[in-house]
N, C-alpha and C. Protein backbone atom coordinates (compact mmCIF):
# COMPACT_ATOMS: atom_id res chain seq x y z
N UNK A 1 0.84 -1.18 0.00
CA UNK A 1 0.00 0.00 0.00
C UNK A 1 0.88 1.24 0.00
N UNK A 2 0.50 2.10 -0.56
CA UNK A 2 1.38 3.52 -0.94
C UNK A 2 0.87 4.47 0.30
N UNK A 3 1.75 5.11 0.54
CA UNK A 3 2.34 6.20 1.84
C UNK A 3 0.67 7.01 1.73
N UNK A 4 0.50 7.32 0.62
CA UNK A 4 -0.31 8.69 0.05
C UNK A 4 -1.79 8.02 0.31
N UNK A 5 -2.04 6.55 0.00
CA UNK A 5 -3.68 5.80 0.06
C UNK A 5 -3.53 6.30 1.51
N UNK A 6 -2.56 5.73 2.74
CA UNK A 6 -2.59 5.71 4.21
C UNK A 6 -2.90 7.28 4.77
N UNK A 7 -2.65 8.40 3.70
CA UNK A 7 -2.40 9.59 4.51
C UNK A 7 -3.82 10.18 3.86
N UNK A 8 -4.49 9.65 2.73
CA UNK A 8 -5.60 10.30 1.88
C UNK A 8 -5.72 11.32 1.69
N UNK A 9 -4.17 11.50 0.79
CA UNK A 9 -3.97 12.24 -0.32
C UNK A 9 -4.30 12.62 -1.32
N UNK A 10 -4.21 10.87 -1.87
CA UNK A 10 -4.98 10.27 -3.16
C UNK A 10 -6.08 9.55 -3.10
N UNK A 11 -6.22 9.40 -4.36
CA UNK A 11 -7.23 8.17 -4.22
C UNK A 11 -6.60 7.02 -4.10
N UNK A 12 -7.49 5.77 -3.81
CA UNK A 12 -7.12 4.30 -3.76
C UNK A 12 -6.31 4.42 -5.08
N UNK A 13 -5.01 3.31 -5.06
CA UNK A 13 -4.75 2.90 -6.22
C UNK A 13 -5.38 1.25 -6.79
N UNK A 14 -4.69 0.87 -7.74
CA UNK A 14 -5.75 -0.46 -8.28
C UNK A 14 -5.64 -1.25 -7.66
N UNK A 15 -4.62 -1.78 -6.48
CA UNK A 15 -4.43 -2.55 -5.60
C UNK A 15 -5.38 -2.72 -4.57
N UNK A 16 -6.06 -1.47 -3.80
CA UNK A 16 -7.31 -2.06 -2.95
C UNK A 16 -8.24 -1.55 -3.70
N UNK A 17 -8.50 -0.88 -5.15
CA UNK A 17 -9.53 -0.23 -5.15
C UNK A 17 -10.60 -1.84 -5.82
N UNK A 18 -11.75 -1.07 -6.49
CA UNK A 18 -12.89 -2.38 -6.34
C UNK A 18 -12.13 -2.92 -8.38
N UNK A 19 -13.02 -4.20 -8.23
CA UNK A 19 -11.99 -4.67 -9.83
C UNK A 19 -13.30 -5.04 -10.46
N UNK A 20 -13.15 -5.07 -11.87
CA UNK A 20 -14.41 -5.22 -12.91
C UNK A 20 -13.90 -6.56 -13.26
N UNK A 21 -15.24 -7.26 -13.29
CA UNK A 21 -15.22 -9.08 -14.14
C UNK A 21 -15.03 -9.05 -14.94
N UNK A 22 -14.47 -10.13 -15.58
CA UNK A 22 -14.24 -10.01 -17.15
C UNK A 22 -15.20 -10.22 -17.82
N UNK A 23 -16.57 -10.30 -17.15
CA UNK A 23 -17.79 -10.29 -18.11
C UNK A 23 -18.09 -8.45 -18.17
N UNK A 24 -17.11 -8.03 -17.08
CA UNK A 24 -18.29 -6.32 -17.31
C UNK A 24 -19.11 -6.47 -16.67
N UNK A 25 -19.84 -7.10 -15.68
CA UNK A 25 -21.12 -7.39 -15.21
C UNK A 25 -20.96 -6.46 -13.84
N UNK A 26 -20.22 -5.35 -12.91
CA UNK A 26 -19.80 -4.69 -11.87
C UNK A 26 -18.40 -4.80 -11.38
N UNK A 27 -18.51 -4.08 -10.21
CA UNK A 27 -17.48 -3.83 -9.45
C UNK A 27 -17.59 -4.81 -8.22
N UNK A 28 -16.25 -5.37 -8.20
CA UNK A 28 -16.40 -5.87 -6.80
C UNK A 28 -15.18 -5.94 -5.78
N UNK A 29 -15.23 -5.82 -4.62
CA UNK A 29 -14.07 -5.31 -3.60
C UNK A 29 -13.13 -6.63 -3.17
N UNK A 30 -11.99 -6.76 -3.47
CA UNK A 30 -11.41 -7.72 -2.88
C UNK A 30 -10.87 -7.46 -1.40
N UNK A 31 -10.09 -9.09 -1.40
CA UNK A 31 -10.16 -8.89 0.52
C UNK A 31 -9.02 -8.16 0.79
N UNK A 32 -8.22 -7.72 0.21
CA UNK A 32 -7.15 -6.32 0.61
C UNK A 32 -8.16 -5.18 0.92
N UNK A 33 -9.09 -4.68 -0.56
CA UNK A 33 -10.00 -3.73 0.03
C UNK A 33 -10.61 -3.78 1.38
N UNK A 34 -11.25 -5.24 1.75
CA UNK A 34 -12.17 -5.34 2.66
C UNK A 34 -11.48 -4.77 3.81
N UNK A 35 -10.37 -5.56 3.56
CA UNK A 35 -9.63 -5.23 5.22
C UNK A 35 -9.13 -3.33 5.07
N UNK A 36 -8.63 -2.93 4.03
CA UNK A 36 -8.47 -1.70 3.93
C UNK A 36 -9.59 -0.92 4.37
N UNK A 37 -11.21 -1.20 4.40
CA UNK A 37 -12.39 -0.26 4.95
C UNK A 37 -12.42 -0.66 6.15
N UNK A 38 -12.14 -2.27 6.55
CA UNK A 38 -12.19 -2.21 8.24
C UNK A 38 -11.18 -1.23 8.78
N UNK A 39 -9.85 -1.44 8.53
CA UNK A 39 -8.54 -0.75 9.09
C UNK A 39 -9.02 0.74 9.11
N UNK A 40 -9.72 1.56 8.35
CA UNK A 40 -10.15 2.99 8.07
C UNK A 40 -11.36 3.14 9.15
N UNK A 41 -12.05 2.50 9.16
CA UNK A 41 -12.95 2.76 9.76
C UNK A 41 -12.83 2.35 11.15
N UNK A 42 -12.01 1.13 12.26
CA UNK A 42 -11.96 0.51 13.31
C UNK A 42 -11.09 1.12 13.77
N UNK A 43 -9.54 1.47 12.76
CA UNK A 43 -8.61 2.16 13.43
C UNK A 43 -8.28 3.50 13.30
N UNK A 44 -8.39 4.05 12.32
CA UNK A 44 -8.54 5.58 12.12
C UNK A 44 -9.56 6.15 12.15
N UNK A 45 -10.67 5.75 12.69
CA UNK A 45 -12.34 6.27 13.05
C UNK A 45 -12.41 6.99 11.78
N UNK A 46 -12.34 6.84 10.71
CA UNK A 46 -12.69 7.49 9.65
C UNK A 46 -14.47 7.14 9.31
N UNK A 47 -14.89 7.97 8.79
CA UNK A 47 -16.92 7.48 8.24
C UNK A 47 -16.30 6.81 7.30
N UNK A 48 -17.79 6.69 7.20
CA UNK A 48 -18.20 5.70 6.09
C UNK A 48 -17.91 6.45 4.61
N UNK A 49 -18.54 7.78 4.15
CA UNK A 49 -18.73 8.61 3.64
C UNK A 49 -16.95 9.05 3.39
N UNK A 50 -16.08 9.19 3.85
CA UNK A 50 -15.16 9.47 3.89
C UNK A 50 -14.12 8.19 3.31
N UNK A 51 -14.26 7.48 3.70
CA UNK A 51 -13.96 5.73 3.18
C UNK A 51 -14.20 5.61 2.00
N UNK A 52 -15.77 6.15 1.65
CA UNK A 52 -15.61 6.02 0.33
C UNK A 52 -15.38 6.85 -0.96
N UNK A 53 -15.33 8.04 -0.53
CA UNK A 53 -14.44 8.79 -1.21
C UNK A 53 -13.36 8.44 -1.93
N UNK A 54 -12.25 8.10 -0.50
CA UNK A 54 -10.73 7.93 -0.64
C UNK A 54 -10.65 6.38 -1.57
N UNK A 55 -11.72 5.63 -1.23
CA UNK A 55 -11.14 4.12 -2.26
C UNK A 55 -12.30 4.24 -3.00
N UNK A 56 -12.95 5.52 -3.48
CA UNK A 56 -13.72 5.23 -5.06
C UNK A 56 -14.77 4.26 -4.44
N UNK A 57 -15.67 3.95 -3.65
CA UNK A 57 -16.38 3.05 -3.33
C UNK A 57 -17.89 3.89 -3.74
N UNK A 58 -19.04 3.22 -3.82
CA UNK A 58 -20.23 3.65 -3.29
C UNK A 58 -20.43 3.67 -1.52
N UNK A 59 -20.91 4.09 -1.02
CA UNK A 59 -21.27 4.24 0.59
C UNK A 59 -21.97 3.49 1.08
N UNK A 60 -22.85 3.02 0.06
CA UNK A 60 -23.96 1.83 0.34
C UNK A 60 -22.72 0.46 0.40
N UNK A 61 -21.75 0.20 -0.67
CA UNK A 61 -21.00 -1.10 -0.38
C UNK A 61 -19.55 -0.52 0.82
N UNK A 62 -19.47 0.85 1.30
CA UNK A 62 -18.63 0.15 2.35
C UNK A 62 -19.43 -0.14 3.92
N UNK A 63 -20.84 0.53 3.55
CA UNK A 63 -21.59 -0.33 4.35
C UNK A 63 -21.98 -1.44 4.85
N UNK A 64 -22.12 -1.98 3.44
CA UNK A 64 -21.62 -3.21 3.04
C UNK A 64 -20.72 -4.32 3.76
N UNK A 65 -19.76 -3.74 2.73
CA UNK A 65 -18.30 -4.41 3.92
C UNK A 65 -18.28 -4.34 5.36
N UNK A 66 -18.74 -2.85 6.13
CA UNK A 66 -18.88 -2.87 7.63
C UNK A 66 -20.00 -4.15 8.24
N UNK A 67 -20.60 -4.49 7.56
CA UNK A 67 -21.93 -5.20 8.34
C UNK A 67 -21.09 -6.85 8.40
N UNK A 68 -20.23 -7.12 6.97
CA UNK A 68 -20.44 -8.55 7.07
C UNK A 68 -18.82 -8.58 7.95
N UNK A 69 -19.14 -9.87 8.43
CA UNK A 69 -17.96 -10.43 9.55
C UNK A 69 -16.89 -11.27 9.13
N UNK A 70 -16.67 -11.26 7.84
CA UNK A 70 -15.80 -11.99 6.94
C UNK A 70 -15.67 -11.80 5.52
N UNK A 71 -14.29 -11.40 4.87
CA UNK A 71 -14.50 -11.28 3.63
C UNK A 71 -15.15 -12.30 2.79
N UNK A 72 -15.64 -12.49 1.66
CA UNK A 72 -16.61 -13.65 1.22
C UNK A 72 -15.93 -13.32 -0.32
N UNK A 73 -15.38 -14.49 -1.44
CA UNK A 73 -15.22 -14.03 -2.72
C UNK A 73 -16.57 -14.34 -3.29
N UNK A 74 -16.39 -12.75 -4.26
CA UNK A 74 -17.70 -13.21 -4.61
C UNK A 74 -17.65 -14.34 -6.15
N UNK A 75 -19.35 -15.10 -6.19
CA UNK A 75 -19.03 -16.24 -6.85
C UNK A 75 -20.66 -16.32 -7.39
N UNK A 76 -20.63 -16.25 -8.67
CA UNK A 76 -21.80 -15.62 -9.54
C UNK A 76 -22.59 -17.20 -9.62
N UNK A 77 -24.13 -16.82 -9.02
CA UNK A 77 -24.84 -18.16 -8.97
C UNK A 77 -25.11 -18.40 -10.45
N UNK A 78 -25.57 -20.17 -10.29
CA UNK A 78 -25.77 -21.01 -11.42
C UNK A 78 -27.41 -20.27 -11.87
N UNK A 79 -27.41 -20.07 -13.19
CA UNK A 79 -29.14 -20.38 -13.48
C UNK A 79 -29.69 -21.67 -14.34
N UNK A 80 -30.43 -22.23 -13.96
CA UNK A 80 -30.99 -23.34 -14.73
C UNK A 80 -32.07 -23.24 -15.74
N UNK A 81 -32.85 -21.53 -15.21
CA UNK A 81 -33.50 -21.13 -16.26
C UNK A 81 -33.50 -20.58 -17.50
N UNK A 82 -32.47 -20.74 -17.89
CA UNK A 82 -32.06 -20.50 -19.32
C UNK A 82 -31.80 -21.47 -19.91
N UNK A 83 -31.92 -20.98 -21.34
CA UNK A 83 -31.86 -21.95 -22.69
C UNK A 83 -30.57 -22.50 -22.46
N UNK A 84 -29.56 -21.49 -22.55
CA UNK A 84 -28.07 -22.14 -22.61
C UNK A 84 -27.76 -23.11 -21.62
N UNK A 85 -28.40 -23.40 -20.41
CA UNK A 85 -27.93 -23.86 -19.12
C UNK A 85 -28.70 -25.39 -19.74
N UNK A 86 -29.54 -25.88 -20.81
CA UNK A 86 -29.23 -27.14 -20.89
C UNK A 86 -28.21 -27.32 -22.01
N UNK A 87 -27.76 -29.00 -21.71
CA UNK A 87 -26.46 -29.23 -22.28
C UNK A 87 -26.90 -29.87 -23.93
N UNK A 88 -28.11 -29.80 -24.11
CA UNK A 88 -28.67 -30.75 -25.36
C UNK A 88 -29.41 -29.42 -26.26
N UNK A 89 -29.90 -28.29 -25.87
CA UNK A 89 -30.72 -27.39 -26.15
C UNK A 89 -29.49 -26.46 -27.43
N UNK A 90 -30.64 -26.68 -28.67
CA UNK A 90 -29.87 -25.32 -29.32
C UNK A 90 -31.00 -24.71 -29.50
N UNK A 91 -30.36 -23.19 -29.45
CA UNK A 91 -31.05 -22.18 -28.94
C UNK A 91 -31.26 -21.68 -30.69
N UNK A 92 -30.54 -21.57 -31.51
CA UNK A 92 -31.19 -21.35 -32.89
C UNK A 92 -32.39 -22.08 -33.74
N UNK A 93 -32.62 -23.08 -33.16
CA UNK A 93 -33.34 -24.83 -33.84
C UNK A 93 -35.04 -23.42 -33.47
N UNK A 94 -35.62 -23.99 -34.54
CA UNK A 94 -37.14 -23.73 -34.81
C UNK A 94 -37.98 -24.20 -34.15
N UNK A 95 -38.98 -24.20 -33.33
CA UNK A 95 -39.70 -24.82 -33.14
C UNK A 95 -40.67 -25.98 -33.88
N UNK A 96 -40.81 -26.92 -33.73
CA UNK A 96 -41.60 -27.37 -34.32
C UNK A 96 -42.86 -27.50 -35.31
């Protein structure tokens, strides 16, 4: 972590800030971040509002992060309701 994230100078750099999927589908905080909003907020009494400023966050997710009691990776559920999700189904074929 850089001198300048600790003194909030700058902004987060790409190291705790939040990272995009390779689908494009959002942002999401890894567990360097996580622990970077606890450490801001438990040990430097910094807000919430202020937290998320400095690491580019929304306020609603370092809320987020404050509530849960463990970092969690996130891990995009299965759907079964789609065409593609059977293994026999083509999705171009005509109906009958």
């Amino acid at each position: 972590m850089s001198e300048t994230l600790l003194s909030g100078l700058a902004p987060a750099d790409s190291d705790t800030g939040p990272e995009v999927t390779p689908l494009g589908e959002g942002r999401m905080v890894r567990e360097d971040g996580w622990r970077e909003v606890h450490r801001l907020f438990h040990v430097e009494r910094r807000s919430k509002a202020e937290i998320a400023r400095q690491l580019a966050l929304d306020r609603k997710t370092v809320r987020g992060i404050l509530q849960a009691s463990a970092w969690q990776a996130y891990t995009r559920t299965e759907r079964a309701d789609t065409l593609l999700a059977e293994p026999d189904a083509d999705p171009i074929a005509q109906p009958p």
